[in-house]
Protein backbone atom coordinates (compact mmCIF):
# COMPACT_ATOMS: atom_id res chain seq x y z
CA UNK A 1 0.00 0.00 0.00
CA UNK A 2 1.74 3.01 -0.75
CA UNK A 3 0.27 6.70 0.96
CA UNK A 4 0.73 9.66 -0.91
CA UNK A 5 -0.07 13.52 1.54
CA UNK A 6 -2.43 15.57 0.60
CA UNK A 7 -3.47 18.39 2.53
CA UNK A 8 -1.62 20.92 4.85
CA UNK A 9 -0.35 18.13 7.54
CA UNK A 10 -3.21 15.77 7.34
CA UNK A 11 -5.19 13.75 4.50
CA UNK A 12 -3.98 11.12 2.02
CA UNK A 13 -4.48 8.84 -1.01
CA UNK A 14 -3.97 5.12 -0.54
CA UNK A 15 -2.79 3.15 -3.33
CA UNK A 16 -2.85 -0.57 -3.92
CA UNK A 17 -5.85 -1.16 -1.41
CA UNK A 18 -9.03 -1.20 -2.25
CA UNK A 19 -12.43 -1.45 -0.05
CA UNK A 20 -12.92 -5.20 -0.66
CA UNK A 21 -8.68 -5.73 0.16
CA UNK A 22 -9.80 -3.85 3.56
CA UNK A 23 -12.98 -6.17 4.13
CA UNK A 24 -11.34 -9.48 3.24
CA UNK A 25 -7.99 -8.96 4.97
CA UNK A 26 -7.10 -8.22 8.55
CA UNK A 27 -3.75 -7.17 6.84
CA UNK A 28 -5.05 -4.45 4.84
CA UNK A 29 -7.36 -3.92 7.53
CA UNK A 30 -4.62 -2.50 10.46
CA UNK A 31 -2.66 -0.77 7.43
CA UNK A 32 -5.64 0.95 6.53
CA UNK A 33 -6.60 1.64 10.31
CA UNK A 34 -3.19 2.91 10.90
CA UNK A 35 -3.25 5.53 8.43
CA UNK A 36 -6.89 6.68 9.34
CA UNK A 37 -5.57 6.90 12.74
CA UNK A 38 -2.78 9.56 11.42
CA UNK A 39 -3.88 11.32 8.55
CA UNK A 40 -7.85 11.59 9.47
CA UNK A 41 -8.86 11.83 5.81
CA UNK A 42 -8.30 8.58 3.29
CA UNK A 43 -8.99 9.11 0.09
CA UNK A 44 -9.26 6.00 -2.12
CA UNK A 45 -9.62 6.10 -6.55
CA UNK A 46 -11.34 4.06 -8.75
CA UNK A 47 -13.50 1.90 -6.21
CA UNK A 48 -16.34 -0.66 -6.14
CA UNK A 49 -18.77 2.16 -5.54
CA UNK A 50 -21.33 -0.32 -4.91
CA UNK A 51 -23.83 -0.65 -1.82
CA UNK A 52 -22.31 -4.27 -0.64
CA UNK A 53 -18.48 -3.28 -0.72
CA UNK A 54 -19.11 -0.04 0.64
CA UNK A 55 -21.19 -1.43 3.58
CA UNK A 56 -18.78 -4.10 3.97
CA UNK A 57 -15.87 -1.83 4.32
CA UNK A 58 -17.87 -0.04 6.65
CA UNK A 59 -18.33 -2.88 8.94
CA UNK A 60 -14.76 -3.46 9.21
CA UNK A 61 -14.41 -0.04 11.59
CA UNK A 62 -17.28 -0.49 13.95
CA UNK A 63 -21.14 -0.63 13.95
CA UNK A 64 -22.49 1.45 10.75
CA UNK A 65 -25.23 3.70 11.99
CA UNK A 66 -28.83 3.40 10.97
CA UNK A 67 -30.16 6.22 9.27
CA UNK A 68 -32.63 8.31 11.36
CA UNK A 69 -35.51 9.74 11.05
CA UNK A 70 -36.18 12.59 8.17
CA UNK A 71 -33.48 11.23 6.32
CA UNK A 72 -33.37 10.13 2.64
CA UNK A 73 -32.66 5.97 3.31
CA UNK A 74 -34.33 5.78 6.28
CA UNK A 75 -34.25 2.58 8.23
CA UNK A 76 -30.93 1.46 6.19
CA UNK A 77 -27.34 1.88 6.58
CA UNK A 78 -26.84 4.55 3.59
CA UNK A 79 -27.48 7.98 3.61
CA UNK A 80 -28.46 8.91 -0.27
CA UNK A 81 -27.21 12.67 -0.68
CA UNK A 82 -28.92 14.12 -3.59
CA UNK A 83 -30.16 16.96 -5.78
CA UNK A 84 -32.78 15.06 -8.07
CA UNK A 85 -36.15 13.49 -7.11
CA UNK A 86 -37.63 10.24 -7.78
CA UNK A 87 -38.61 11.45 -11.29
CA UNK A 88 -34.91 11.96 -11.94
CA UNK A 89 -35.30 15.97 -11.93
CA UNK A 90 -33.03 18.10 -10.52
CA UNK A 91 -35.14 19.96 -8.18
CA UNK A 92 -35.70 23.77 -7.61
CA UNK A 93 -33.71 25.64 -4.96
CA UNK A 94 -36.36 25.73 -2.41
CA UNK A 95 -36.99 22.02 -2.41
CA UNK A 96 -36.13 20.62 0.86
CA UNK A 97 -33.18 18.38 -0.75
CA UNK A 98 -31.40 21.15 -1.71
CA UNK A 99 -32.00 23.54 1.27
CA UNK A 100 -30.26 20.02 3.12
CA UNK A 101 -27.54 20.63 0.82
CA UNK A 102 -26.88 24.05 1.79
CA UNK A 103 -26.79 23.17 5.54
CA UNK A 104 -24.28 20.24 4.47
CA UNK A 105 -21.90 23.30 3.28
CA UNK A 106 -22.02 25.01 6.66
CA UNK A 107 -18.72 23.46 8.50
CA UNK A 108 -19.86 20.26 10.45
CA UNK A 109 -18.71 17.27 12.33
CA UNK A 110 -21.19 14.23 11.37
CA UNK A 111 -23.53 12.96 14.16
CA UNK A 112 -22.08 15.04 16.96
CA UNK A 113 -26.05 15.40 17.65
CA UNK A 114 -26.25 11.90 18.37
CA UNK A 115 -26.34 10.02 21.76
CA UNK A 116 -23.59 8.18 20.16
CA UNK A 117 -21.36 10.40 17.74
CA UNK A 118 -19.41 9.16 14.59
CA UNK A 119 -16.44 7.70 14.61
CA UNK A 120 -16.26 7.37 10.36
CA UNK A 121 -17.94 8.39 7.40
CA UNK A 122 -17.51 7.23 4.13
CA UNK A 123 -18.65 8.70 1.19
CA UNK A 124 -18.88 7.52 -2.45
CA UNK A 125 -19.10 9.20 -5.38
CA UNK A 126 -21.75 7.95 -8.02
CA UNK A 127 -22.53 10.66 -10.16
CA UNK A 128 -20.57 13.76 -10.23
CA UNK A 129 -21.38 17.46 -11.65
CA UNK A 130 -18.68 18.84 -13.95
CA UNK A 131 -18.13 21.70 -11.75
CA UNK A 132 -18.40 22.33 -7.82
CA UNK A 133 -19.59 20.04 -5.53
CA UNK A 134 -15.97 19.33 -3.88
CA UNK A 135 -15.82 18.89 -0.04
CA UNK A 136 -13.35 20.77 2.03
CA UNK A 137 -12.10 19.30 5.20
CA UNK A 138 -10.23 20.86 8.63
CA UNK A 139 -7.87 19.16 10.85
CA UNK A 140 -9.84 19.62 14.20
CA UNK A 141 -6.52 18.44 15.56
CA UNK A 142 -3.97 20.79 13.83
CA UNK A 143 -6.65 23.39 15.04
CA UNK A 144 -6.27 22.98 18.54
CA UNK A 145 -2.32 22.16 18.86
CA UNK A 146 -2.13 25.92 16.94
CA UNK A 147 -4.08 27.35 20.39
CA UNK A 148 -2.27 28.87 22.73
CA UNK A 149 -1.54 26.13 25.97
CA UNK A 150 -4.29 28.85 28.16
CA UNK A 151 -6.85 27.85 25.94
CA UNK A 152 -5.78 24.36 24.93
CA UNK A 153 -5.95 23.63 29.12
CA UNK A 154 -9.77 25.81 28.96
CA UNK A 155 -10.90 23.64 26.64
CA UNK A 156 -10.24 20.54 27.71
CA UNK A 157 -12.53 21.15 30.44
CA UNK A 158 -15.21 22.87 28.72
CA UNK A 159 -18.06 21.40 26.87
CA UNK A 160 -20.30 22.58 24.31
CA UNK A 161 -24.15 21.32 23.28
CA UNK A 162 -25.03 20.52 20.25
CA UNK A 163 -28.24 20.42 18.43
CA UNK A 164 -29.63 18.73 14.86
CA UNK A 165 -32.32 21.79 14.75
CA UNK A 166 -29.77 24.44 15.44
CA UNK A 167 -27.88 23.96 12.41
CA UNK A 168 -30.29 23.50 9.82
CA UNK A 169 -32.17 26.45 11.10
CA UNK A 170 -29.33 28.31 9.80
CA UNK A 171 -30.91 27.65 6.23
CA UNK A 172 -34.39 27.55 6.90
CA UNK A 173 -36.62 27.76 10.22
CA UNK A 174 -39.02 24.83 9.44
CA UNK A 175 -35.78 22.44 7.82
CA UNK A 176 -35.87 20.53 10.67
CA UNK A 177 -38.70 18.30 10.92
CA UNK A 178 -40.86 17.96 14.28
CA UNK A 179 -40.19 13.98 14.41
CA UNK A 180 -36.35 14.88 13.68
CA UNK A 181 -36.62 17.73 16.69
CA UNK A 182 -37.79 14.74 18.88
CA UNK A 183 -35.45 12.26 17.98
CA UNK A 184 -32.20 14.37 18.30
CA UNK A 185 -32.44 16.24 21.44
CA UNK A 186 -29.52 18.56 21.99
CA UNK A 187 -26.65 16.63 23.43
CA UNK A 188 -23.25 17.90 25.74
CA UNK A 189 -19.93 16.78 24.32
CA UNK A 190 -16.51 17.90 25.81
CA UNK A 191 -14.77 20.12 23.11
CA UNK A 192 -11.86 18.70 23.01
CA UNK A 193 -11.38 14.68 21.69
CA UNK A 194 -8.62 12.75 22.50
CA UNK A 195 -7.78 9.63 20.31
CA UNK A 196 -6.91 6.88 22.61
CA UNK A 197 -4.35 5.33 19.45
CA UNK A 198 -2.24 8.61 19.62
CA UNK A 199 -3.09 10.69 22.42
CA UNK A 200 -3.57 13.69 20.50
CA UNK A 201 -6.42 15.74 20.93
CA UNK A 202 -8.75 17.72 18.46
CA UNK A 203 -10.98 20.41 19.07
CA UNK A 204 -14.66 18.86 18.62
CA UNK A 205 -17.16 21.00 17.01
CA UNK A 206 -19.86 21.46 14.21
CA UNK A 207 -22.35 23.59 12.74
CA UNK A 208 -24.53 21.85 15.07
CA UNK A 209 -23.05 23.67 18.40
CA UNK A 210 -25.49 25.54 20.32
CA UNK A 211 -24.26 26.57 23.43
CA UNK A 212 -21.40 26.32 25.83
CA UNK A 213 -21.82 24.67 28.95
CA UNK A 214 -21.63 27.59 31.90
CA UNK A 215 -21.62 30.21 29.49
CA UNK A 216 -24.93 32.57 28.49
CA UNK A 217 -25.68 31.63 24.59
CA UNK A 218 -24.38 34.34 23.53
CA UNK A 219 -21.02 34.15 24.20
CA UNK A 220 -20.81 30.79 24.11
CA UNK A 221 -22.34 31.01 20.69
CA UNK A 222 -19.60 33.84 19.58
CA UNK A 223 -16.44 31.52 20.92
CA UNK A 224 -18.01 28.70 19.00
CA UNK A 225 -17.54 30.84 15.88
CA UNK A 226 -14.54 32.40 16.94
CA UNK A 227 -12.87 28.83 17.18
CA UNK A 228 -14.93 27.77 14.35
CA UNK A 229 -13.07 30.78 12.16
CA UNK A 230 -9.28 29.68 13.60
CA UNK A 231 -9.65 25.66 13.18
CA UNK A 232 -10.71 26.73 9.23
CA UNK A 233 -8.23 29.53 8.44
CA UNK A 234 -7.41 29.91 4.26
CA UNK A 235 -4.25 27.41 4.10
CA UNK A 236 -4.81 24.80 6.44
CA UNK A 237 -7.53 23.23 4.68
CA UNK A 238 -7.98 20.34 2.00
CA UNK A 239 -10.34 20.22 -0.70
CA UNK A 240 -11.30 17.23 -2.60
CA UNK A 241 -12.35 17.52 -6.32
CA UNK A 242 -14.61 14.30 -6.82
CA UNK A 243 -14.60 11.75 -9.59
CA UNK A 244 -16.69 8.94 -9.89
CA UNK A 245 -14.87 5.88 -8.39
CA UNK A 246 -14.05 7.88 -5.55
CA UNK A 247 -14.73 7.07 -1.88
CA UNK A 248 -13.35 9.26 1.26
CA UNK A 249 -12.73 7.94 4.90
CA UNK A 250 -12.21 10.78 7.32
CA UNK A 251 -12.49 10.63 11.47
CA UNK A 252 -15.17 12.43 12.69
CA UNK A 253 -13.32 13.03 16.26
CA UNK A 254 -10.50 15.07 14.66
CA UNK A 255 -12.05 16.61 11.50
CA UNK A 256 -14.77 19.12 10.53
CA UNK A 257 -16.04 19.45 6.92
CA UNK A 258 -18.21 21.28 4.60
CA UNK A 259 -19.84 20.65 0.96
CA UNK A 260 -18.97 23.59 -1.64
CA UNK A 261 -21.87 24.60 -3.99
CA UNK A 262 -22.10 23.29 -7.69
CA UNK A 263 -24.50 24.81 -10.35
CA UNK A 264 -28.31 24.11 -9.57
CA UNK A 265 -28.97 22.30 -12.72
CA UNK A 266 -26.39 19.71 -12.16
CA UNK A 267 -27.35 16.68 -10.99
CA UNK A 268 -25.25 15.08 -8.11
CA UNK A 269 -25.97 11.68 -6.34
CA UNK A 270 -23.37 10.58 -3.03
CA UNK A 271 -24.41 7.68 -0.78
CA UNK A 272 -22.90 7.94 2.64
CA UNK A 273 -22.18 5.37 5.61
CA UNK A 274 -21.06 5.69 8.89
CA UNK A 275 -19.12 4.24 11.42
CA UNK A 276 -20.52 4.94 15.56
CA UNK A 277 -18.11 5.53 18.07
CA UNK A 278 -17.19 3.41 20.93
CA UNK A 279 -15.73 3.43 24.00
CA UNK A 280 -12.39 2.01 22.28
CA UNK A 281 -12.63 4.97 20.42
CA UNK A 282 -12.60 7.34 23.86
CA UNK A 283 -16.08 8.24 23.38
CA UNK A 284 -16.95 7.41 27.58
CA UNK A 285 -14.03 10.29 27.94
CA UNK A 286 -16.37 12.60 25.99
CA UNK A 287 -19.51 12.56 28.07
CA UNK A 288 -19.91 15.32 30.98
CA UNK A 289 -18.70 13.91 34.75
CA UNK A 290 -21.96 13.47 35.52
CA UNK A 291 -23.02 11.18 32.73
CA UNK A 292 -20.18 9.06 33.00
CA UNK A 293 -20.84 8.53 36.80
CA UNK A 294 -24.41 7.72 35.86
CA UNK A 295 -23.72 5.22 33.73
């Protein structure tokens, strides 16, 4: 397997391994684990973009989530991110698919809503505008070893809330369903992950923060942008032009991304898994005191 850098001190293509390799082979398996453990982001070309090697590949890093309520694959492991309906249209740009595409191009961390956060997403390319559509990603971990040491030690003992509702009413009041309102309740997550492999920690945030625990909203609100604004700084990002073939791994603990726009009449069709976290992961170190002496 060879591993060629990509972004600004994070990110990278694996060659010679492909997603069946990784679900067939405990071999490729810790190789493949290894580098997701250092670079965050794994970008692999020219894939089986299908639904059974991408769900088996999935498996191979944990327990893939079930898709929740509201979403497009409901019930199922795969998350279908699209522009078009079921007559094959691209739809206008007030159709509730593409005001969910807009809130997937605020910066986010996947599933930090969740009782149980994301360990790993994988996405897969299956059809592809000719322009736009790339997604940008941020090493959450880069971020926060650039702080200062007074506010690395801060936040390691803060913790912020975070909320499905809050970020998609960024885009639109109503985006967020009732039923999705009652099934992701807003959540406390320290705001700072540390990966049990490596020991380094990454500042842990998303569009979906809401609040800072002990802090009025507002300011909590204003530091979540503030950090929000340093972890994404012009230079220390990576952007990934898609092809079709194309499947990216990142790690949810140490990453944030975002979806850039592409032109409205393009069509554009992504299917998603993802990987939960677990307490090998050092999600238990996550939860607020009181929740882990609870449970």
């Amino acid at each position: 397997m060879q591993i060629t850098p990509l972004g600004p001190g994070f990110g990278a293509e694996l060659r010679g391994v492909t997603l069946a390799d990784v679900a067939a082979s405990d071999d490729a398996y810790r190789e493949v684990r290894a580098a997701f453990e250092q670079h965050s982001v794994l970008v692999f070309r020219d894939q089986d973009t299908g639904n059974d090697a991408q769900l088996a590949f999935t498996r191979r890093f944990g327990e893939p989530e079930v898709v929740p309520v509201g979403t497009s694959g409901m019930g199922g492991h795969f998350i279908t991110l699209s522009n078009f309906g079921k007559d094959g249209k691209v739809v206008p740009p007030d159709h509730r698919y593409a005001l969910r595409n807009k809130a997937n191009q605020l910066w986010h961390t996947d599933s930090s809503f969740k009782t149980v956060p994301a360990l790993a997403s994988i996405l897969s390319a299956r059809i592809v505008p000719a322009h736009g559509g790339e997604t940008e990603f941020a090493s959450m971990r880069l971020a926060f070893e650039r702080f200062e040491p007074a506010l690395q030690r801060r936040l390691e003992q803060s913790f912020a809330w975070h909320h499905y509702a809050h970020s998609k009413s960024k885009i639109a009041k109503d985006l967020a369903s009732q039923a999705e309102r009652d099934a992701f309740p807003p959540v406390c997550w320290r705001m700072v992950w540390r990966n049990p492999a490596n020991q380094r920690g990454a500042l842990y945030l998303a569009s979906h923060a809401c609040g800072v625990e002990g802090m009025d909203q507002a300011a909590g609100l204003a530091l979540i942008d503030e950090l929000t604004e340093r972890a994404t700084t012009p230079g220390t990002t990576y952007q990934h032009g898609w092809k079709n073939g194309d499947v990216v791994m990142w790690d949810n603990r140490a990453t944030m991304h975002r979806g850039r726009p592409w032109p409205a009449e393009e069509p554009r069709l992504m299917v998603r898994t993802t990987v939960s976290a677990s307490a090998a992961d050092g999600l238990e170190s996550m939860r607020p005191p009181k929740q882990q002496a609870a449970e």
